[in-house]
Protein backbone atom coordinates (compact mmCIF):
# COMPACT_ATOMS: atom_id res chain seq x y z
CA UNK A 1 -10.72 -205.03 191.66
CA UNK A 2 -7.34 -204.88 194.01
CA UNK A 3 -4.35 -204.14 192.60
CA UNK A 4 -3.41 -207.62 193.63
CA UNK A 5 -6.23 -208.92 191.28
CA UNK A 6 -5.08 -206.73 188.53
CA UNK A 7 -1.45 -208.55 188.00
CA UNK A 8 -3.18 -212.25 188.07
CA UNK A 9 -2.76 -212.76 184.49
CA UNK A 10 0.78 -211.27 184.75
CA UNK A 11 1.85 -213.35 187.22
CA UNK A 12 0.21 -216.27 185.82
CA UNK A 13 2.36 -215.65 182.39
CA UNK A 14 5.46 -215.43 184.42
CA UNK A 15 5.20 -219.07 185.60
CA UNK A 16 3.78 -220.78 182.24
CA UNK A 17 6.94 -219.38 181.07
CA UNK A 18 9.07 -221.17 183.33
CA UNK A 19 7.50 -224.35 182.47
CA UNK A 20 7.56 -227.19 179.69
CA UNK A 21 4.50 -229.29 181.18
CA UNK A 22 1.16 -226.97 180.96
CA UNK A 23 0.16 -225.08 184.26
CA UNK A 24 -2.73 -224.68 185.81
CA UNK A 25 -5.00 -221.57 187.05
CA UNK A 26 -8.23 -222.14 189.03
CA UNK A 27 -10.76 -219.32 189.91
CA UNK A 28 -12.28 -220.62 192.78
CA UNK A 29 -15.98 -218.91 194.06
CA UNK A 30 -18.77 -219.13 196.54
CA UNK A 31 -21.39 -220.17 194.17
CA UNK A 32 -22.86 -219.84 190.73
CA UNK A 33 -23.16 -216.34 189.57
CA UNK A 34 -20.17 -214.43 191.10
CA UNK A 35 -18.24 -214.15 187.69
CA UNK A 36 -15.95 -216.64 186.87
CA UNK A 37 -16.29 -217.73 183.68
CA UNK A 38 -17.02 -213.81 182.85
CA UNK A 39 -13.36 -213.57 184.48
CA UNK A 40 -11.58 -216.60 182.53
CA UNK A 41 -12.73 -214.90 179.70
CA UNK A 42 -11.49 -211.24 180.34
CA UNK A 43 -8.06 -213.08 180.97
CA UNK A 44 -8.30 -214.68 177.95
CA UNK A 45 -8.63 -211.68 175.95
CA UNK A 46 -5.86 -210.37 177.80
CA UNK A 47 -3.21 -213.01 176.66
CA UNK A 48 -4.78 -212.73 172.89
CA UNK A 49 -3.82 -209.05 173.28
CA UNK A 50 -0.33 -209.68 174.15
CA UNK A 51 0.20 -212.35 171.62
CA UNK A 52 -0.31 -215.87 173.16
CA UNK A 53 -2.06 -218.52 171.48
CA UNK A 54 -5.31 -218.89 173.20
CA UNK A 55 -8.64 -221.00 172.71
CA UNK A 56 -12.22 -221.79 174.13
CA UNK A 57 -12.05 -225.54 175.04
CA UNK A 58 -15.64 -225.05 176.89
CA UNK A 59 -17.27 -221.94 178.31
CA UNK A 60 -20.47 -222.34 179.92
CA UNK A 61 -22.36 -218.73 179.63
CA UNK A 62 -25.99 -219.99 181.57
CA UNK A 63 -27.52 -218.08 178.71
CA UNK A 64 -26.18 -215.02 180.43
CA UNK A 65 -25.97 -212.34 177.84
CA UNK A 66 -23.08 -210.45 179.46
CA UNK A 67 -20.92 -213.53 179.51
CA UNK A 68 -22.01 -214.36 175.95
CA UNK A 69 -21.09 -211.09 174.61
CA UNK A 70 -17.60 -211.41 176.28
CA UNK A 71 -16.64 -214.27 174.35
CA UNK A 72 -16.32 -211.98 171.82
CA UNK A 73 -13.60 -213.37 168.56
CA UNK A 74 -11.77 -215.61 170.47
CA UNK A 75 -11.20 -219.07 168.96
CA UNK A 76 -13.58 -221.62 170.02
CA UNK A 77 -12.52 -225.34 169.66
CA UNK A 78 -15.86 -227.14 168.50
CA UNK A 79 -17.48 -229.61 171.28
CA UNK A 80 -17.67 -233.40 170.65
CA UNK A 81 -21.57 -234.60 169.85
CA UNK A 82 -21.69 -238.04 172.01
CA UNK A 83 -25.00 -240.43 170.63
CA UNK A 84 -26.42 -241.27 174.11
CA UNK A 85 -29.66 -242.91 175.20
CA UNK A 86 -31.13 -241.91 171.65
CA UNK A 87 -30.11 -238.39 172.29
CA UNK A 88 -26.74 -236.62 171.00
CA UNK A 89 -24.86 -234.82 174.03
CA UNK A 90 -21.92 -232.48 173.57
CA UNK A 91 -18.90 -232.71 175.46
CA UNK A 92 -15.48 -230.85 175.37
CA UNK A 93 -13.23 -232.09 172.45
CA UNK A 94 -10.23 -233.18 174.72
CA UNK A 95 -8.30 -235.01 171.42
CA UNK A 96 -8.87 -231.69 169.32
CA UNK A 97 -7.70 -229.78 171.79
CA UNK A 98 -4.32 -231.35 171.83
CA UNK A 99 -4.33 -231.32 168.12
CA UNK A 100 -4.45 -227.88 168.11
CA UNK A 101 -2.22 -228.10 170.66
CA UNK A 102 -2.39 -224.18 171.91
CA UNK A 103 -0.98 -222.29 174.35
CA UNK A 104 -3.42 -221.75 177.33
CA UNK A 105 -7.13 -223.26 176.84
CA UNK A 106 -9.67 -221.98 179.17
CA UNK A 107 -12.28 -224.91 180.59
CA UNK A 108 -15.27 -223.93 182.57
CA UNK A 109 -17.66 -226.03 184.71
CA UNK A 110 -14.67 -228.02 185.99
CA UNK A 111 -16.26 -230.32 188.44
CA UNK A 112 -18.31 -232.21 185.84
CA UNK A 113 -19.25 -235.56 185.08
CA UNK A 114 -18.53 -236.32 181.29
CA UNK A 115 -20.95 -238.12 179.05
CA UNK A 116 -20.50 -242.04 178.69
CA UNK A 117 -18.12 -242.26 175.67
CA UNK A 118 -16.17 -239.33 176.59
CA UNK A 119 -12.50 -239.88 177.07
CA UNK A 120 -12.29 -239.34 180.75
CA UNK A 121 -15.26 -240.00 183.24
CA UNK A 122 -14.65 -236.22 185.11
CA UNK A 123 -13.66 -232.87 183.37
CA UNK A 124 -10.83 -232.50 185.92
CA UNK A 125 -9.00 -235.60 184.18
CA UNK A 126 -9.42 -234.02 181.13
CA UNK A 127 -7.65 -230.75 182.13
CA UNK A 128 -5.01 -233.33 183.69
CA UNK A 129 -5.00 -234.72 180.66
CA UNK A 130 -4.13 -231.26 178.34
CA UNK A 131 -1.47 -230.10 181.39
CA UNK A 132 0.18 -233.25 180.37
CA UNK A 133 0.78 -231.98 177.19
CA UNK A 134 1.61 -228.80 177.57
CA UNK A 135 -0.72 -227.01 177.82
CA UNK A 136 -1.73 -224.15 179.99
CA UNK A 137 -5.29 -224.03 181.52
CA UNK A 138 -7.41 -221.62 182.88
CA UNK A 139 -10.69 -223.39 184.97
CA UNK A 140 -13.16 -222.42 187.22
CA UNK A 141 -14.69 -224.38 190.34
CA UNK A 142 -17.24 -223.06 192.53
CA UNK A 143 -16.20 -224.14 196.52
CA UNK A 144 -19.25 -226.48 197.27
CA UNK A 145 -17.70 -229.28 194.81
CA UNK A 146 -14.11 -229.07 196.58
CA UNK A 147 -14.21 -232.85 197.82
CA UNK A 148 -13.14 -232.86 201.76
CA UNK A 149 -15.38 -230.31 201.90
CA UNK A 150 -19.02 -231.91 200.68
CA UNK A 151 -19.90 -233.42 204.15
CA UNK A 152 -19.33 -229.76 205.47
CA UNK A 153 -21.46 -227.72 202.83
CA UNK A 154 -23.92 -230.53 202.94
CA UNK A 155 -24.68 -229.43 206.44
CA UNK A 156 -24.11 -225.94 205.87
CA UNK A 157 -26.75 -225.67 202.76
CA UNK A 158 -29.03 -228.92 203.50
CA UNK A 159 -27.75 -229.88 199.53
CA UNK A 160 -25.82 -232.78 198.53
CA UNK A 161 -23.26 -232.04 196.05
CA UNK A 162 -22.83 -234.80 193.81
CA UNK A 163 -20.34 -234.15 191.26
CA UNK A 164 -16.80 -233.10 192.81
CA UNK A 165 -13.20 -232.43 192.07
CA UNK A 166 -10.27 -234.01 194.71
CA UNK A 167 -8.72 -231.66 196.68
CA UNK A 168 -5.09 -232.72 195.11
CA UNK A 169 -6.32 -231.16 191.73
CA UNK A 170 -6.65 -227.72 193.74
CA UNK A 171 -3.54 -228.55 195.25
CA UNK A 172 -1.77 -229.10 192.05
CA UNK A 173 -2.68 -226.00 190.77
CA UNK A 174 0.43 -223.25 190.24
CA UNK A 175 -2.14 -219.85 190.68
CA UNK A 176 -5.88 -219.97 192.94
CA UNK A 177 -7.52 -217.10 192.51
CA UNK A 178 -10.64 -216.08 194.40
CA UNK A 179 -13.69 -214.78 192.47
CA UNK A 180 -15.63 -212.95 195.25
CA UNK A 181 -18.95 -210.14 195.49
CA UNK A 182 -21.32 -209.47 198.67
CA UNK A 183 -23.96 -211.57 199.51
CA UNK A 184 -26.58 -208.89 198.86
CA UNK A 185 -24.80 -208.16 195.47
CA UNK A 186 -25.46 -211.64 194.86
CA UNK A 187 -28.97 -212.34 195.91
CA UNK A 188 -29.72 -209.19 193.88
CA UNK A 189 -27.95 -210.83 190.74
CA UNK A 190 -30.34 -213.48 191.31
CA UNK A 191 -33.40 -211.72 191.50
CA UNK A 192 -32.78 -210.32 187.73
CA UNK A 193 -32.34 -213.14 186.57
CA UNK A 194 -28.62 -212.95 185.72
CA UNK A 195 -27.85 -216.09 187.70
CA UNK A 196 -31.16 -218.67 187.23
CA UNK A 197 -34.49 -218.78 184.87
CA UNK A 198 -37.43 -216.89 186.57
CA UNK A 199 -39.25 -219.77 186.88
CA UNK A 200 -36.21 -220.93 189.79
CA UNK A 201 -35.23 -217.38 191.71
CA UNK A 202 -37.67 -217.84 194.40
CA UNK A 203 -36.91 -221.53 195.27
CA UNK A 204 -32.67 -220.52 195.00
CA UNK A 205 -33.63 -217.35 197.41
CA UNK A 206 -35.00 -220.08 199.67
CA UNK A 207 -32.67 -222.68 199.49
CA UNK A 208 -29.05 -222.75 198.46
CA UNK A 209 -28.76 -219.30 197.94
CA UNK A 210 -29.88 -217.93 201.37
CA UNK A 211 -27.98 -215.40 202.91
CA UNK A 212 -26.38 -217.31 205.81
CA UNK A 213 -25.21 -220.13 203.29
CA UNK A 214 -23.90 -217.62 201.19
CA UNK A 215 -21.91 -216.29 203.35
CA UNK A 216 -20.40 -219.56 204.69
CA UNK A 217 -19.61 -220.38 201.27
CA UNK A 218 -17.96 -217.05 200.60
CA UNK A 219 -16.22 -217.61 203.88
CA UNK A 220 -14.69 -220.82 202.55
CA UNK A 221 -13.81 -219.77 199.63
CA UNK A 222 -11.50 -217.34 201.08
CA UNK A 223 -10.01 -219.53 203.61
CA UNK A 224 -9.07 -222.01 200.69
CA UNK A 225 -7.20 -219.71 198.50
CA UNK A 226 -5.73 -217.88 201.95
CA UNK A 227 -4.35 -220.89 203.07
CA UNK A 228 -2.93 -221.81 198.77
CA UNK A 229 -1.52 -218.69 199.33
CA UNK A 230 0.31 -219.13 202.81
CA UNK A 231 1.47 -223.03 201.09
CA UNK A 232 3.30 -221.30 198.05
CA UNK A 233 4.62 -218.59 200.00
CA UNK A 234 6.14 -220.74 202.40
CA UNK A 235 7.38 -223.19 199.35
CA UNK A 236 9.02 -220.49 197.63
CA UNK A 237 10.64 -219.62 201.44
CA UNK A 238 11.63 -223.56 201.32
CA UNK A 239 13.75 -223.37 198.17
CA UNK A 240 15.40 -220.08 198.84
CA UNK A 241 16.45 -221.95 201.97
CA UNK A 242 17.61 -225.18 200.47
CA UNK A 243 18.87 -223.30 196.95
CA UNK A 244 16.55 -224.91 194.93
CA UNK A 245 15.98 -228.09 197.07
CA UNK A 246 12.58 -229.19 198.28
CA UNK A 247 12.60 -230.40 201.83
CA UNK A 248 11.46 -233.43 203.20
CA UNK A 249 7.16 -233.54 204.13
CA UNK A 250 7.46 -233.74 208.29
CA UNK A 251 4.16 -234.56 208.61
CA UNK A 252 2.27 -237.74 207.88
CA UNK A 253 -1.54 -237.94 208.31
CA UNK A 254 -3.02 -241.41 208.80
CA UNK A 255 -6.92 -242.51 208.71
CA UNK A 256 -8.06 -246.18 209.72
CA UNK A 257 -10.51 -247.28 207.15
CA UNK A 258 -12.78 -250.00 208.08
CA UNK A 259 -15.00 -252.65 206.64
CA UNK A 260 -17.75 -251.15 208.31
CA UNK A 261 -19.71 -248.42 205.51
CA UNK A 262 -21.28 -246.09 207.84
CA UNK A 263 -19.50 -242.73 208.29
CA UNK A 264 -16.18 -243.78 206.33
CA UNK A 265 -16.57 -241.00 204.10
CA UNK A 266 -17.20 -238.45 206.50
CA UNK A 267 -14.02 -240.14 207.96
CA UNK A 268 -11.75 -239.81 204.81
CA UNK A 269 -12.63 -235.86 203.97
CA UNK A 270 -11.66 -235.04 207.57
CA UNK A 271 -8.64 -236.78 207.16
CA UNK A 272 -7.73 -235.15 203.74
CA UNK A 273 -8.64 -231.83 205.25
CA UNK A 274 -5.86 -232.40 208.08
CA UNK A 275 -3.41 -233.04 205.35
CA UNK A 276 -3.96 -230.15 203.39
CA UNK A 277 -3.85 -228.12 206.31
CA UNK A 278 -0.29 -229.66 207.63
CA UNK A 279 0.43 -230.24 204.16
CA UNK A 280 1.52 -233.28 204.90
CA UNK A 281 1.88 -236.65 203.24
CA UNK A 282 -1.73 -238.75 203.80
CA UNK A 283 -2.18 -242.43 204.36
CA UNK A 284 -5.53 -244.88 204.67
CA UNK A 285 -4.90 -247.88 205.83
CA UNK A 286 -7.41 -251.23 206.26
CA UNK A 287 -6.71 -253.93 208.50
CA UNK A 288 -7.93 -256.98 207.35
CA UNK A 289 -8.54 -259.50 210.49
CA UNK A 290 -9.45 -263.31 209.63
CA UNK A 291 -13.31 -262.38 211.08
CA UNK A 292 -13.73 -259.69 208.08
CA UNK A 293 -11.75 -261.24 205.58
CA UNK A 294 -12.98 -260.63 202.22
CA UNK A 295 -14.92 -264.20 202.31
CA UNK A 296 -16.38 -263.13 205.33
CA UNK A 297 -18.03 -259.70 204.91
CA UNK A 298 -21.20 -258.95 203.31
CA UNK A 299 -20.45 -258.27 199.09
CA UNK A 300 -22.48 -254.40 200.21
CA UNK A 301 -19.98 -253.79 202.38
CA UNK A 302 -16.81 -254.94 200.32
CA UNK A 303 -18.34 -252.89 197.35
CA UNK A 304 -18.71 -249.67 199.77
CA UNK A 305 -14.65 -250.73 200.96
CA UNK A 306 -13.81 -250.21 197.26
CA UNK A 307 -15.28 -247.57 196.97
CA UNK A 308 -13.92 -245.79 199.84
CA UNK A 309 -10.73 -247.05 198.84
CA UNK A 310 -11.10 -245.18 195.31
CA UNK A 311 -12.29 -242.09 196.93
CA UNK A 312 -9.07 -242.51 199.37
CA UNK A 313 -6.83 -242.53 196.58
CA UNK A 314 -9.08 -239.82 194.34
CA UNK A 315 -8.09 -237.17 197.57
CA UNK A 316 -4.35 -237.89 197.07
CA UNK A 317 -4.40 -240.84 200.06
CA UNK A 318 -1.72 -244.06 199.67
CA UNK A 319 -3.87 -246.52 200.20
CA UNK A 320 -2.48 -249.17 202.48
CA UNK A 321 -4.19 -252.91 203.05
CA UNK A 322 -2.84 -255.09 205.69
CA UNK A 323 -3.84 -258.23 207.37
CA UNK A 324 -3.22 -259.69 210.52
CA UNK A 325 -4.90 -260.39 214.00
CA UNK A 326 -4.68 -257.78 215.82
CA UNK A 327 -5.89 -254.65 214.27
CA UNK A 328 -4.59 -252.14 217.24
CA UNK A 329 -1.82 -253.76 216.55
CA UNK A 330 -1.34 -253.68 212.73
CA UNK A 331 -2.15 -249.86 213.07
CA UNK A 332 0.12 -248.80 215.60
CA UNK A 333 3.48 -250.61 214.12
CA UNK A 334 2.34 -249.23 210.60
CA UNK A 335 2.23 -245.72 212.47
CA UNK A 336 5.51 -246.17 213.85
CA UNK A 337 7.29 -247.44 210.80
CA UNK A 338 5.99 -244.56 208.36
CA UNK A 339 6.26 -241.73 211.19
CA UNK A 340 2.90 -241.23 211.46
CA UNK A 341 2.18 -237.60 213.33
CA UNK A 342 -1.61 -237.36 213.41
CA UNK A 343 -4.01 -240.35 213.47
CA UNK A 344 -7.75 -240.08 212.51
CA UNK A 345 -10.09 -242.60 214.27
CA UNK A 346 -13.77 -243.10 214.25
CA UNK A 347 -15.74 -242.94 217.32
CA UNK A 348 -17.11 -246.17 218.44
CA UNK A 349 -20.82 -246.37 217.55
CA UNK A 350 -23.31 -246.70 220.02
CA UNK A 351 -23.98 -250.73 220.94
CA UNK A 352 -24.58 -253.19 223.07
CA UNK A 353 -22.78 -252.81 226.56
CA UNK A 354 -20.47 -255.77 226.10
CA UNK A 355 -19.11 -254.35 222.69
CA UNK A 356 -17.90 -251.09 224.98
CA UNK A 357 -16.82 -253.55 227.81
CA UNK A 358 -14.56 -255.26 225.69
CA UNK A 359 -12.93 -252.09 225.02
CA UNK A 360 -13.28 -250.46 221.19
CA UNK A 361 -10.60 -250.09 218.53
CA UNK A 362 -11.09 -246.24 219.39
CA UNK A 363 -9.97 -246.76 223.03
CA UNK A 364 -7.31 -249.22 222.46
CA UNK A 365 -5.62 -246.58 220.25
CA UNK A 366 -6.19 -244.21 222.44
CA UNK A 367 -4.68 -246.20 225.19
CA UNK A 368 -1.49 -247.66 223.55
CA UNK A 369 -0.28 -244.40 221.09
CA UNK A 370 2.77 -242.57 222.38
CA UNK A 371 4.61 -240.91 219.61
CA UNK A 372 1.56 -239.36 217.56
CA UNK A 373 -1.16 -237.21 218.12
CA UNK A 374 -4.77 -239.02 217.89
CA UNK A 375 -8.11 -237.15 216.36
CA UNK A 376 -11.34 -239.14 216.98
CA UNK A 377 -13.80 -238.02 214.60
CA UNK A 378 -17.38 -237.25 215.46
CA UNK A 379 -20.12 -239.27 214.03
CA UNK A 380 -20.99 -238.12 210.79
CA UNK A 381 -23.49 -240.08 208.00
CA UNK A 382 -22.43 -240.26 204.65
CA UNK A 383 -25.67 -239.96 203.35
CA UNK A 384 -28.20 -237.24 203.06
């Protein structure tokens, strides 16, 4: 462990006590198994020492006995039993939790889908939810379920990561820390079965957990909490400058969402990506024209719009809907009137020669934009 490593909870404790809402810590890792939770709770112990009021809102151990044994005395705040499907389910007590209303509560697992009943659909909103009040979290999120970045580690792994956490939750968050061990080190953790039951090690060895995915996860991982890093130091910079003032966002990011469902996702994490990355301010606009007018276009493909639209907004988009004739049109006066610096366009799918004679959305942009830069996406499918 660095020396840097060593003054996380430290520095951590300096900024929850600079604040009256609840602050937020993330260990962020390459994949299962690298020792975050077995981290969370080493901090935890920590604050306990030096006399802050800390609790277990939900630690996942894997039946790991190392991580079990860590939890140790400290308080656990009982789970919630949810009846479902003729079964009872336990979920993380979000309403005791704020009852007991303690200083820091650690949350593991962060990127998962609650049980029907539970106050919040994702565990994310419920660690929104206990910031809100006060109180201080320490969470964990493995890299794969960051959301901009499914489409990549779905190519990268050949898996489809289902359950993820927006990228303006990490972005949100006052401390990242990275949770990181070899690939070898590991695969080997997997192999003794401190990671996975037996009956799964071979199939992980030969699937997700192979050594080239590994270490594109790994690699990931770092270049998120590198470039968290490089943001607050550079925010810090901007208030020293402006005595306490935040500065204006210079940047603005724009995406054209369309009617049409194929790709659209692929579309909106590459956008939110290019925000982060500029951190800049992060539009998606739709044009609607009188031809796909919501009377017009099939009810799949207005149900895959909303749904686009939520995931727009879920990845810290504004969400714009216009209408009008002329959708080149409508996109380049919106892009002029909010300052728009980067566009992000679809390429035109392959067709019929007369669509491409008639000259694409995708050209016309291309064309007519002066004042901003333009980035035309590749084709990408937004299913496995």
């Amino acid at each position: 462990m660095t020396e840097e490593e060593r003054k996380d909870p430290e520095a951590f404790l300096g900024l929850t006590q600079q604040a009256q809402k609840g602050r937020l810590k993330v260990y962020l890792g390459s994949a299962a198994g690298v020792g975050k939770t077995y981290r969370m709770l080493e901090e935890a112990h920590q604050l306990r020492e030096h006399g802050h009021d800390v609790v277990l809102g939900l630690v996942e151990t894997h039946n790991r006995a190392e991580t079990a044994a860590r939890i140790g005395d400290l308080e656990i705040v009982p789970l919630r039993k949810i009846p479902y499907r003729g079964v009872v389910l336990e979920e993380m007590d979000v309403e005791a939790i704020l009852a007991r209303k303690p200083e820091y509560a650690v949350v593991d697992e962060l990127a998962h889908t609650n049980v029907p009943g539970s106050k919040h659909n994702k565990r994310y909103q419920d660690v929104e939810d206990l910031i809100a009040n006060g109180i201080n979290v320490i969470t964990a999120l493995n890299i794969q379920h960051l959301e901009s970045l499914n489409q990549m580690v779905r190519r990268i792994t050949g898996v489809e990561i289902r359950e993820t956490v927006p990228d303006t939750f990490l972005s949100r968050a006052d401390h990242v820390v990275t949770v990181d061990i070899s690939v070898d080190e590991l695969r080997q953790r997997l192999r003794e079965g401190r990671i996975y039951p037996p009956d799964q090690i071979e199939q992980a060895l030969k699937n997700f957990f192979r050594s080239s995915n590994l270490a594109s996860l790994r690699e990931l991982a770092l270049r998120e909490v590198a470039r968290d890093q490089s943001r607050q130091r550079e925010e810090l910079e901007s208030l020293k400058r402006e005595r306490g003032r935040r500065t204006a966002v210079t940047e603005r990011v724009m995406v054209c969402l369309s009617s049409n469902p194929h790709g659209t996702k692929a579309l909106l994490r590459k956008a939110a990506r290019a925000a982060v990355h500029r951190n800049a301010d992060w539009y998606a606009v739709h044009v609607e024209t009188p031809s796909e007018s919501m009377q017009k276009i099939s009810t799949a493909d207005f149900r895959a719009l909303l749904d686009n639209i939520n995931l727009a907004a879920d990845m810290g988009a504004e969400v714009v809907w216009l209408k009008g004739e002329d959708v080149v049109k409508a996109l380049l006066d919106f892009a002029q009137d909010r300052r728009v610096t980067l566009m992000v366009i679809g390429r035109t799918r392959p067709g019929a020669w007369r669509w491409l004679l008639r000259r694409s959305v995708t050209s016309k942009l291309l064309a007519q934009a002066r004042d901003f830069d333009i980035e035309v996406a590749a084709q990408e499918t937004d299913e496995a």
